[in-house]
PDB file of N, CA and C in Angstrom:
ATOM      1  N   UNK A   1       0.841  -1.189   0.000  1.00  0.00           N
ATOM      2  CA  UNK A   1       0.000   0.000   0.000  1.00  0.00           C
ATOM      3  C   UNK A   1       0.881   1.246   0.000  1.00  0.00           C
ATOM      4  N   UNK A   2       0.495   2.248  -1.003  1.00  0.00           N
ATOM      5  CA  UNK A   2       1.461   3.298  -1.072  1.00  0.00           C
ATOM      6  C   UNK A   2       1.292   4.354   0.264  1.00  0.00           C
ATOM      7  N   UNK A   3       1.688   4.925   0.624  1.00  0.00           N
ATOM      8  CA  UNK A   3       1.760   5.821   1.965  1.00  0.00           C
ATOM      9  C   UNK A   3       0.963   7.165   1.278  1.00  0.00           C
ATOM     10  N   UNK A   4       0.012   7.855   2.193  1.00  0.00           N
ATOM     11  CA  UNK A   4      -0.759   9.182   1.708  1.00  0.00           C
ATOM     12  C   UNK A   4       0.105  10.329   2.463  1.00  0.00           C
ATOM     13  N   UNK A   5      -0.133  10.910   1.610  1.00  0.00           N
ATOM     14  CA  UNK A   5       0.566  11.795   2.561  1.00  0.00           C
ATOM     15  C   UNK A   5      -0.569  13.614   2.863  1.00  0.00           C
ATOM     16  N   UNK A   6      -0.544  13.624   4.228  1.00  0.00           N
ATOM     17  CA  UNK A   6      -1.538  15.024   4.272  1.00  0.00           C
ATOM     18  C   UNK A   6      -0.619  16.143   4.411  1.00  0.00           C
ATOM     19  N   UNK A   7      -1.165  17.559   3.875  1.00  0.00           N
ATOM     20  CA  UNK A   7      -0.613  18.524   4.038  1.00  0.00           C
ATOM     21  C   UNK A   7      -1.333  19.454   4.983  1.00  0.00           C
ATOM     22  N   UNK A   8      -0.781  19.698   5.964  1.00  0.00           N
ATOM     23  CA  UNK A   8      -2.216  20.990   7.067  1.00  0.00           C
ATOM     24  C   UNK A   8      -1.124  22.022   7.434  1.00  0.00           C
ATOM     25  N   UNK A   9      -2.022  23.125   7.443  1.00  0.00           N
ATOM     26  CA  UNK A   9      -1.221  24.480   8.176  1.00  0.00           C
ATOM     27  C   UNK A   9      -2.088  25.927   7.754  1.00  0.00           C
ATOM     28  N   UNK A  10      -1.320  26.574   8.077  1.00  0.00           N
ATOM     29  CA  UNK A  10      -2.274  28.313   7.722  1.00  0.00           C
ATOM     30  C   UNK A  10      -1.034  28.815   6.591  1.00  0.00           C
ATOM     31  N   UNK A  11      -1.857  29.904   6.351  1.00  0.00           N
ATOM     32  CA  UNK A  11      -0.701  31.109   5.415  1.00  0.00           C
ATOM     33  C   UNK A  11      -1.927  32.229   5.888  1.00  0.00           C
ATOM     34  N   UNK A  12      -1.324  33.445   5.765  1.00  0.00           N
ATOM     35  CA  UNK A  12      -1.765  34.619   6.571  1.00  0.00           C
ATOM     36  C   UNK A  12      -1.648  35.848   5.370  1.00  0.00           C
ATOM     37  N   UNK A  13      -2.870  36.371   5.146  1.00  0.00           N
ATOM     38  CA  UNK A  13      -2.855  37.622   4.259  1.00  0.00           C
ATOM     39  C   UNK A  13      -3.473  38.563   5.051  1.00  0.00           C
ATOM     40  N   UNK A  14      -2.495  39.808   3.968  1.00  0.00           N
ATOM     41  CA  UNK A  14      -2.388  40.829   4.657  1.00  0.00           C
ATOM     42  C   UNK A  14      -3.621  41.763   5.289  1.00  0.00           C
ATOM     43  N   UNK A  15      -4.098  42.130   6.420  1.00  0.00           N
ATOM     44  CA  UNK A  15      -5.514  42.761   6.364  1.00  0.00           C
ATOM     45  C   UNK A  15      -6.374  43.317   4.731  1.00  0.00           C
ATOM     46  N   UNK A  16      -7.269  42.757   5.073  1.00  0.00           N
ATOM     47  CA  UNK A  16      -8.317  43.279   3.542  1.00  0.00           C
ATOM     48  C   UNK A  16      -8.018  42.695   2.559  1.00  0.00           C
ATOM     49  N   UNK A  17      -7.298  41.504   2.342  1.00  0.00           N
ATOM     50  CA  UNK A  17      -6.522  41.018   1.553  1.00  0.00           C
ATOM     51  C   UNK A  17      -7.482  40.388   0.633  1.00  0.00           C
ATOM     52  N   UNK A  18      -8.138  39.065   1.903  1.00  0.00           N
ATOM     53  CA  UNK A  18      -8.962  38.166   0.988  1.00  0.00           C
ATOM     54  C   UNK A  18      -9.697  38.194  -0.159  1.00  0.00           C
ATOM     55  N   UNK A  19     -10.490  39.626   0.060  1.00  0.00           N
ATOM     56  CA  UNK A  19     -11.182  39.073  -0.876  1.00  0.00           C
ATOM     57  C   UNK A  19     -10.571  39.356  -2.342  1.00  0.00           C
ATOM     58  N   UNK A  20      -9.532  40.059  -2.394  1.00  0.00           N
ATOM     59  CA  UNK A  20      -8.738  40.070  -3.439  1.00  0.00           C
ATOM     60  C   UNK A  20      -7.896  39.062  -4.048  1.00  0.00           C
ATOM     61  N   UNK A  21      -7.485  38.243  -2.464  1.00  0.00           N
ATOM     62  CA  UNK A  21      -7.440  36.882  -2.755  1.00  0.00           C
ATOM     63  C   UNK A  21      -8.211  36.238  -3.528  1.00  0.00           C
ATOM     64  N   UNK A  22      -9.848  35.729  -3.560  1.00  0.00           N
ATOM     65  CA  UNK A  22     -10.582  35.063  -3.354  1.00  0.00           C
ATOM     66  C   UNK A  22     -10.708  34.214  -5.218  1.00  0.00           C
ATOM     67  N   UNK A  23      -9.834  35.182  -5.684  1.00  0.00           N
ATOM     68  CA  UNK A  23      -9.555  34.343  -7.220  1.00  0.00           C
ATOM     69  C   UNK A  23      -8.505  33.641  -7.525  1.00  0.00           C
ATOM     70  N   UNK A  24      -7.434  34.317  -6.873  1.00  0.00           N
ATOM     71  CA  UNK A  24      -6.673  33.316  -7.312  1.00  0.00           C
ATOM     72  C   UNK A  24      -6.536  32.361  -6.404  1.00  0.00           C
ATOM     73  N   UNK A  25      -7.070  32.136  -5.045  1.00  0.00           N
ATOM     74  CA  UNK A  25      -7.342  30.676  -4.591  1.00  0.00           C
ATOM     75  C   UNK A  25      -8.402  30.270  -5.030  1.00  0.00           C
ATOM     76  N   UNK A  26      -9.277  31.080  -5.963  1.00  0.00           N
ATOM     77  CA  UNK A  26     -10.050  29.651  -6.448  1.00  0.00           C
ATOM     78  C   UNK A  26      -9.305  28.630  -7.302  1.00  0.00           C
ATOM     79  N   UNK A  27      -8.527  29.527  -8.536  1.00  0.00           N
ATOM     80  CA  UNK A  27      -7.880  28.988  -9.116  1.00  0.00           C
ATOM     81  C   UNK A  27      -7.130  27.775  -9.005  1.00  0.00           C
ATOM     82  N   UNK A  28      -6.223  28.259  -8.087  1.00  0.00           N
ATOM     83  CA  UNK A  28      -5.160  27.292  -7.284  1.00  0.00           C
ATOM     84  C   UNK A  28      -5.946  25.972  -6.831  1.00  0.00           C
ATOM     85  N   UNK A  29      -7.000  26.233  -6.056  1.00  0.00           N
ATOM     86  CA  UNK A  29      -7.567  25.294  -5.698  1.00  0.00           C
ATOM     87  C   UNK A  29      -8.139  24.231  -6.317  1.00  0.00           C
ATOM     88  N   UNK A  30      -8.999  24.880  -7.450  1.00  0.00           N
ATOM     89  CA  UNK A  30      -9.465  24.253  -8.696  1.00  0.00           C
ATOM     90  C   UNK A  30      -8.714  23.077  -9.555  1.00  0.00           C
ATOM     91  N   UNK A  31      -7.491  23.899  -9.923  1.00  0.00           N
ATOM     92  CA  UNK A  31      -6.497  23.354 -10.546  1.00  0.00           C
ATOM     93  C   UNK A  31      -5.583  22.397 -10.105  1.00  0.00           C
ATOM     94  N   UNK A  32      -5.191  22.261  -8.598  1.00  0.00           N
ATOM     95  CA  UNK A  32      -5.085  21.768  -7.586  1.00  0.00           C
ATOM     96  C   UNK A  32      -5.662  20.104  -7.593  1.00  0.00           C
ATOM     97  N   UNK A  33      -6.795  19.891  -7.669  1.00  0.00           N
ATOM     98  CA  UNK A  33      -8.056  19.577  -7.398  1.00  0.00           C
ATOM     99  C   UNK A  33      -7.822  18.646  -8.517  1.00  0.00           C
ATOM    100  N   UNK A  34      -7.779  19.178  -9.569  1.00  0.00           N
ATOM    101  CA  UNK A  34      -8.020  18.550 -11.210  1.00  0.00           C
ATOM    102  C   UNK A  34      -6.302  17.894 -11.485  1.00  0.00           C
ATOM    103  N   UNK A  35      -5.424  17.888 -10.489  1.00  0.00           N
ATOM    104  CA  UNK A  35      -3.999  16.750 -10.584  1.00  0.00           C
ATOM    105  C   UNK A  35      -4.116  15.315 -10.316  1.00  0.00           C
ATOM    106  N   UNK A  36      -3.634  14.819 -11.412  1.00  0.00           N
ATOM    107  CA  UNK A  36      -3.712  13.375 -10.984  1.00  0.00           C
ATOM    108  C   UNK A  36      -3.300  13.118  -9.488  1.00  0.00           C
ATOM    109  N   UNK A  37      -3.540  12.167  -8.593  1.00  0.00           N
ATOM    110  CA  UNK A  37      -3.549  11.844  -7.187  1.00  0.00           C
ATOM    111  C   UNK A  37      -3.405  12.970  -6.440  1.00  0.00           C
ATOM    112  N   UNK A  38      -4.328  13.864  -6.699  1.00  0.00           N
ATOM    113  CA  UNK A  38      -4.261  15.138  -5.332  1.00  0.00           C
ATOM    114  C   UNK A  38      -6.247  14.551  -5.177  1.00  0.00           C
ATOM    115  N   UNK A  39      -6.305  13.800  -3.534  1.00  0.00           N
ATOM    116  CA  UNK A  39      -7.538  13.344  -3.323  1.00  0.00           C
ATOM    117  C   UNK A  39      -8.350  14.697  -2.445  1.00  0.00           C
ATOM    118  N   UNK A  40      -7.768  15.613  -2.052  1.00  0.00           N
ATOM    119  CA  UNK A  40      -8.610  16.586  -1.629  1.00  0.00           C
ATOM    120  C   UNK A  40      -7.664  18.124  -1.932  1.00  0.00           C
ATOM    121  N   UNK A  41      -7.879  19.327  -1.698  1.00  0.00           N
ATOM    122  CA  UNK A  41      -7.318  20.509  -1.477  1.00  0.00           C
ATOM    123  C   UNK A  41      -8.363  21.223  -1.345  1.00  0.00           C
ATOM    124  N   UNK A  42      -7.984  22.331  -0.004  1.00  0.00           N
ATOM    125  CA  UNK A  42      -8.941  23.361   0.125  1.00  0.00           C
ATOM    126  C   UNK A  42      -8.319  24.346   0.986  1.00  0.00           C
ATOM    127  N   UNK A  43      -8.769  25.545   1.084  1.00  0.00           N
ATOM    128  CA  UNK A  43      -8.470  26.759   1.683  1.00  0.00           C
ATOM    129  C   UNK A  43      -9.716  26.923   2.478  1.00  0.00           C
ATOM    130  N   UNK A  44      -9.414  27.266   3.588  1.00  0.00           N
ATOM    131  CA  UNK A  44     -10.659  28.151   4.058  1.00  0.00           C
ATOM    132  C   UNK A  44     -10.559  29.166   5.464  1.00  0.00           C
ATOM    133  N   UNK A  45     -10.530  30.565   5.679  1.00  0.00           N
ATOM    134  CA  UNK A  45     -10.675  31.188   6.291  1.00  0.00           C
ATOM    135  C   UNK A  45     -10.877  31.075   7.800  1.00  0.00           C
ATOM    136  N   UNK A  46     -10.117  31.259   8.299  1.00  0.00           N
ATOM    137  CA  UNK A  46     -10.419  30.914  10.148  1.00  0.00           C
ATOM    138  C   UNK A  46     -11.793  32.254  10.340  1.00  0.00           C
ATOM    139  N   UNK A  47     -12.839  31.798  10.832  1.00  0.00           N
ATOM    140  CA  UNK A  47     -13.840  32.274  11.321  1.00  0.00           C
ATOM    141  C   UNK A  47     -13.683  33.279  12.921  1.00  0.00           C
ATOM    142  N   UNK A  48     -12.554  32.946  13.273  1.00  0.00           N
ATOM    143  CA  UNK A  48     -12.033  33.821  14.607  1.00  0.00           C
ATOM    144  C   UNK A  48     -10.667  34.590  14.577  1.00  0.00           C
ATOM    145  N   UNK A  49     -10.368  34.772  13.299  1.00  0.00           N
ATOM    146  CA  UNK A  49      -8.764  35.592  13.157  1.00  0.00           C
ATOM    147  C   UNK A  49      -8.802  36.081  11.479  1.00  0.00           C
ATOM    148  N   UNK A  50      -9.637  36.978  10.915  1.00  0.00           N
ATOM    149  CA  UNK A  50      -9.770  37.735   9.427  1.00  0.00           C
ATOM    150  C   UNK A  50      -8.124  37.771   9.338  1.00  0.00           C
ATOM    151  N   UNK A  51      -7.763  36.698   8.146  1.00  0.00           N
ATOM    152  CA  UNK A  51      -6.841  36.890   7.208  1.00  0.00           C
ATOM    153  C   UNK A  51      -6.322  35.512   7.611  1.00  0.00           C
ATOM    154  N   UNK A  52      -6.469  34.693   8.068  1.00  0.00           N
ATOM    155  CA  UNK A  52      -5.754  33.361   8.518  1.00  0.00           C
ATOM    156  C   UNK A  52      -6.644  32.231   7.935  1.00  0.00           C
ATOM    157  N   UNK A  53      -5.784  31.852   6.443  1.00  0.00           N
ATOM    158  CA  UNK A  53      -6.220  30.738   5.928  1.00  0.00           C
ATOM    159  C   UNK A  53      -6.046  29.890   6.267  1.00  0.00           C
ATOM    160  N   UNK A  54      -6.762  28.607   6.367  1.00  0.00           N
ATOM    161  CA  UNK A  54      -6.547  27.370   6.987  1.00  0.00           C
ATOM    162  C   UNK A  54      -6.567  26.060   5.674  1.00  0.00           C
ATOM    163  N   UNK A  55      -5.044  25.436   5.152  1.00  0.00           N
ATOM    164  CA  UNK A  55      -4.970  24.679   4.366  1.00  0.00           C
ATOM    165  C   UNK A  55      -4.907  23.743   4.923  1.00  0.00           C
ATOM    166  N   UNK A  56      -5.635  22.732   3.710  1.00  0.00           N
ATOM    167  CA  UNK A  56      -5.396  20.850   4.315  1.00  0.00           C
ATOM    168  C   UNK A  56      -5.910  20.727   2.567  1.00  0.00           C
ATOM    169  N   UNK A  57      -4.626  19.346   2.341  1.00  0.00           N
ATOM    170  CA  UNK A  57      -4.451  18.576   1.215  1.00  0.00           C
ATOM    171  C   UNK A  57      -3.897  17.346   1.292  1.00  0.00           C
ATOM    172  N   UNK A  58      -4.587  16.404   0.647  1.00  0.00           N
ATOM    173  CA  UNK A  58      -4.688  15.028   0.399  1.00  0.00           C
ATOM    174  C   UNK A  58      -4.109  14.435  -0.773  1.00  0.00           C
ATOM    175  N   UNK A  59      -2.836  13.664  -0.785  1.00  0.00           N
ATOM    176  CA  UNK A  59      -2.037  13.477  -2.034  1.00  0.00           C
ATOM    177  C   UNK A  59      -2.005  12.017  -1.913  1.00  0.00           C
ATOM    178  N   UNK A  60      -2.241  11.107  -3.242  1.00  0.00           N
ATOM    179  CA  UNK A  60      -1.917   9.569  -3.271  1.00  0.00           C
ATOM    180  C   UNK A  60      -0.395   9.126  -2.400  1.00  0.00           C
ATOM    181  N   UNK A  61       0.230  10.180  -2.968  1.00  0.00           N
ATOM    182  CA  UNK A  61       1.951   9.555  -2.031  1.00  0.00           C
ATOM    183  C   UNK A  61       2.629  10.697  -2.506  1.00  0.00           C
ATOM    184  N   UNK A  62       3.896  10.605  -2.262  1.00  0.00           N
ATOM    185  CA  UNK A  62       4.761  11.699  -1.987  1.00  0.00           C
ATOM    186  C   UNK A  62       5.168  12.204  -3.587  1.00  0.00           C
ATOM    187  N   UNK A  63       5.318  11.301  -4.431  1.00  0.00           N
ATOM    188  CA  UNK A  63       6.052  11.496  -5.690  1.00  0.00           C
ATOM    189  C   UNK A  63       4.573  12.096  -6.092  1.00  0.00           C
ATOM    190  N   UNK A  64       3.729  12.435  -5.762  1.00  0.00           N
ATOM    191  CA  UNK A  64       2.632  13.098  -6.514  1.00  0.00           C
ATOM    192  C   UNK A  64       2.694  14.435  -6.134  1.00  0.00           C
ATOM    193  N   UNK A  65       2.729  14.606  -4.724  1.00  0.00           N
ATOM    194  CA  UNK A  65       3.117  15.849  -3.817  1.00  0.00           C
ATOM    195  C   UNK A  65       4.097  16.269  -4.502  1.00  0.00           C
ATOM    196  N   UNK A  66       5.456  15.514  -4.707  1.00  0.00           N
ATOM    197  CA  UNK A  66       5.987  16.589  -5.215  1.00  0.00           C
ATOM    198  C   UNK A  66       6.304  17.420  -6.984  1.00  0.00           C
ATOM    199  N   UNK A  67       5.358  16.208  -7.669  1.00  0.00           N
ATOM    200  CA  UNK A  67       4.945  16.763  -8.586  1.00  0.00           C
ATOM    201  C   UNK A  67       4.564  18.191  -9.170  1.00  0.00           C
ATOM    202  N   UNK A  68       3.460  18.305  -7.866  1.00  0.00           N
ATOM    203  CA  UNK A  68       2.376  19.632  -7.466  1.00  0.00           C
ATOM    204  C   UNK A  68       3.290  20.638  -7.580  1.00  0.00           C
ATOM    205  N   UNK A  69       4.688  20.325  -6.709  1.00  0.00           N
ATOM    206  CA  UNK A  69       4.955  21.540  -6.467  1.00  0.00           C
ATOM    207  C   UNK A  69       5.730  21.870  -7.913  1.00  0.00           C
ATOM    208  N   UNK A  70       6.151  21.567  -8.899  1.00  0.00           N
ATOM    209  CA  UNK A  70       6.566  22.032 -10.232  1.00  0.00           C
ATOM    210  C   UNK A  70       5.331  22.420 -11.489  1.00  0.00           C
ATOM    211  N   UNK A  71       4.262  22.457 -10.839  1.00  0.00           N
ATOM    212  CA  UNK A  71       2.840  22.988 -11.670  1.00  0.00           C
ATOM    213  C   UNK A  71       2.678  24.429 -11.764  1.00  0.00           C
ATOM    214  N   UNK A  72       2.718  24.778 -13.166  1.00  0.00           N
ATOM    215  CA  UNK A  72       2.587  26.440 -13.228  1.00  0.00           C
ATOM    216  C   UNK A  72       1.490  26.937 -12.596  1.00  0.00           C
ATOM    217  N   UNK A  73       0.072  26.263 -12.108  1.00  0.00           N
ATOM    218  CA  UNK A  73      -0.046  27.064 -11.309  1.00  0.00           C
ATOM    219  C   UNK A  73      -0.094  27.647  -9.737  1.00  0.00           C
ATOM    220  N   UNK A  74       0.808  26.691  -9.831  1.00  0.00           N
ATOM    221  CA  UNK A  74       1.022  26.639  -7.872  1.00  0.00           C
ATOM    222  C   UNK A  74       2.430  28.154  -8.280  1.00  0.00           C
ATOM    223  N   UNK A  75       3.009  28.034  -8.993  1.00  0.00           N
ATOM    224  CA  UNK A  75       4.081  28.677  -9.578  1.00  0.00           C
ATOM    225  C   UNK A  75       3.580  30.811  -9.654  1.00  0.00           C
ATOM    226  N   UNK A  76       2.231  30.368 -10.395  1.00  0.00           N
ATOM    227  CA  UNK A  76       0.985  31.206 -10.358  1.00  0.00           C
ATOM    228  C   UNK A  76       0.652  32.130  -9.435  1.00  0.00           C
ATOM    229  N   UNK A  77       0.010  31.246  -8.693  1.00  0.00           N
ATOM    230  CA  UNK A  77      -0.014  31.197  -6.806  1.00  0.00           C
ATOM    231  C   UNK A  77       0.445  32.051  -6.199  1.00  0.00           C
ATOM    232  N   UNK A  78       2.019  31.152  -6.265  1.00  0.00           N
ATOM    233  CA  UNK A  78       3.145  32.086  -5.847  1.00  0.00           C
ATOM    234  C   UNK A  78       3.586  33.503  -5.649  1.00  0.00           C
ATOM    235  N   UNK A  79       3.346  33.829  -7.409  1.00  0.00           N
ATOM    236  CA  UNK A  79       3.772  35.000  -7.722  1.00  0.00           C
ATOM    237  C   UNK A  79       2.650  36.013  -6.976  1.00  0.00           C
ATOM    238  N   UNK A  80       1.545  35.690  -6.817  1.00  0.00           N
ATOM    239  CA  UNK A  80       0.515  36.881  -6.324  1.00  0.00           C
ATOM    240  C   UNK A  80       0.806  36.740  -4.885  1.00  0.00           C
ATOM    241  N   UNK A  81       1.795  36.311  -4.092  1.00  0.00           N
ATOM    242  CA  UNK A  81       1.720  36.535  -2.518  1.00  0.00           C
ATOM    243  C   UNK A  81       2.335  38.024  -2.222  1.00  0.00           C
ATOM    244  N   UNK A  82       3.157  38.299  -2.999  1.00  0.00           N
ATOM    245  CA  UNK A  82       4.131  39.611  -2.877  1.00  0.00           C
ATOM    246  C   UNK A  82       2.239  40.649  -2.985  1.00  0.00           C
ATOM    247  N   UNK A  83       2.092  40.905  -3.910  1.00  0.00           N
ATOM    248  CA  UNK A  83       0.599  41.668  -3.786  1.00  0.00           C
ATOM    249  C   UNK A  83      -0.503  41.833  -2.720  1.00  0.00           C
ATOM    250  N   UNK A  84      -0.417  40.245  -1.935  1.00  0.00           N
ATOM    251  CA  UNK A  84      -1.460  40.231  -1.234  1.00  0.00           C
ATOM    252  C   UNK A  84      -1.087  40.173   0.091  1.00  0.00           C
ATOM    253  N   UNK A  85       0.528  40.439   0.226  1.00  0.00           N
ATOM    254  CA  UNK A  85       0.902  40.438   1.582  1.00  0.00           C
ATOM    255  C   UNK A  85       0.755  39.365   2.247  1.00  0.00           C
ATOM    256  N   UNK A  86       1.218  37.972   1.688  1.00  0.00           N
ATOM    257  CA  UNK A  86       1.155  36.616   2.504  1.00  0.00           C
ATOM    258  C   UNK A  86       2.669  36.386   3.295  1.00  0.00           C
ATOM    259  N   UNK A  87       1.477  35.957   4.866  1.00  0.00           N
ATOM    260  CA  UNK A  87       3.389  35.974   5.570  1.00  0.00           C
ATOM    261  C   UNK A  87       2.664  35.200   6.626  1.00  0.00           C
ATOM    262  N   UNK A  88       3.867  34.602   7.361  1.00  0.00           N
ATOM    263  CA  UNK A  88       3.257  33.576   8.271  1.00  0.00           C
ATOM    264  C   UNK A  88       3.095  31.878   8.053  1.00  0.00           C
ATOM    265  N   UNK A  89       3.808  31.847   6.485  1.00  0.00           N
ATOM    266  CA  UNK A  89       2.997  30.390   5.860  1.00  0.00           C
ATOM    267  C   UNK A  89       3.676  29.450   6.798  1.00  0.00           C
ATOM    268  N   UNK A  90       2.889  28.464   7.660  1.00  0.00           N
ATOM    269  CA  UNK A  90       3.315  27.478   8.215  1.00  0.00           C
ATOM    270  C   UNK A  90       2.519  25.992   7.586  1.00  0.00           C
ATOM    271  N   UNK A  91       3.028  25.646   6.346  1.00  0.00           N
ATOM    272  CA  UNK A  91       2.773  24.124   6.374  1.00  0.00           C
ATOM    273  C   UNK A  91       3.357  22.864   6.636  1.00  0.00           C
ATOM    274  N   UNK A  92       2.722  22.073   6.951  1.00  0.00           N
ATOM    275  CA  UNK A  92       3.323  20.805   7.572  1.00  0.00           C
ATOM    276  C   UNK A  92       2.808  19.336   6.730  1.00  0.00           C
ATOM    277  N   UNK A  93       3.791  18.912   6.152  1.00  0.00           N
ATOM    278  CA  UNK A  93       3.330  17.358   5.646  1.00  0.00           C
ATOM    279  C   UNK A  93       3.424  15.982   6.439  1.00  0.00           C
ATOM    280  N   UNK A  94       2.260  15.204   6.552  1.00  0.00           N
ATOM    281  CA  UNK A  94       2.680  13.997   7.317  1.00  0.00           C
ATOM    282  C   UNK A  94       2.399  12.941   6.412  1.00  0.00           C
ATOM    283  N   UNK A  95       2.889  11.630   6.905  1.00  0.00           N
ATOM    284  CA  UNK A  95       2.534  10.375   6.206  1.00  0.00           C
ATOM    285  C   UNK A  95       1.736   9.523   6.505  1.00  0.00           C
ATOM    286  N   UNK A  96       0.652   9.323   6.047  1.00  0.00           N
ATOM    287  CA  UNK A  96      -0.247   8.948   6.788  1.00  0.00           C
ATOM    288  C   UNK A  96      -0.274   6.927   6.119  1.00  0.00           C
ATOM    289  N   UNK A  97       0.112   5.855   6.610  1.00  0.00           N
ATOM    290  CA  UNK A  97      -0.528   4.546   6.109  1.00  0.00           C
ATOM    291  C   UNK A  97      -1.274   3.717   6.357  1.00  0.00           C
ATOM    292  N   UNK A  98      -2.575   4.165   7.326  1.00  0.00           N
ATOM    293  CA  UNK A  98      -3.665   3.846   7.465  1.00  0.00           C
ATOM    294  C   UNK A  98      -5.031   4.639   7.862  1.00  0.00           C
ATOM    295  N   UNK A  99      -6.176   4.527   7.837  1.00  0.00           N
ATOM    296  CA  UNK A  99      -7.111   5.482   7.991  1.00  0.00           C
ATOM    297  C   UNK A  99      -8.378   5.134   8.460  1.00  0.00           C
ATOM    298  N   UNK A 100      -8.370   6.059   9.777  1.00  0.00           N
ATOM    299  CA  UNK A 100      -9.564   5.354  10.231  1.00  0.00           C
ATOM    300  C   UNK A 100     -11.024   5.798  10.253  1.00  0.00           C
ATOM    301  N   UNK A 101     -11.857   5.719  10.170  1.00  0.00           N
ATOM    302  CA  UNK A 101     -13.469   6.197  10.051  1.00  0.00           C
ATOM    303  C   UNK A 101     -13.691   7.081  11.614  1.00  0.00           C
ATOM    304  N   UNK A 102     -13.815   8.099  12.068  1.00  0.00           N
ATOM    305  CA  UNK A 102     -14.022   8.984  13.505  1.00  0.00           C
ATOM    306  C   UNK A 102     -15.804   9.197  13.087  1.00  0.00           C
ATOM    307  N   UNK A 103     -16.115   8.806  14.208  1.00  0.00           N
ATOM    308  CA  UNK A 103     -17.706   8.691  14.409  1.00  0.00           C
ATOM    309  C   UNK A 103     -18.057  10.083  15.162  1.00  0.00           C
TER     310      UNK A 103
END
């Protein structure tokens, strides 16, 4: 069985940022989304701290993960953080080789 691997953490834009954000993480996300073995990706906004995104992504195994990261548009992505004032990015990858159902 190949090993999954999850990605979780925040990245932080700059006050008023988001919603200027709010295209090109669709994008990212979208596109993201549509890679062979990427089983989840999403962004979403902490509800108690305006500007603190909260990422989590789901990859078949590592050689897919690091695929992702040579995709023009993660590359894309990138380039619009200088604009939107992203700082703070703390992500973390683990390996996950089994999974259990939480009731």
């Amino acid at each position: 069985m190949a090993v999954m691997v999850v990605v979780i953490g925040t990245i932080r834009l700059a006050p008023g940022a988001v919603d200027r954000a709010r295209p090109a993480m669709a994008q990212m996300v979208a596109a993201s989304r549509a890679e062979d073995g990427c089983i989840a990706y999403s962004y979403a906004e902490d509800v108690l701290d305006a500007g603190l995104i909260r990422v989590a992504e789901m990859w078949r195994d590592q050689s897919v993960l690091e695929r992702h990261f040579t995709m023009p548009h993660l590359t894309a992505w990138r380039a619009t953080w200088p604009d939107l004032g992203i700082s703070d990015r703390d992500l973390r990858s683990y390996r996950i080789d089994s999974e259990l159902n939480v009731l």
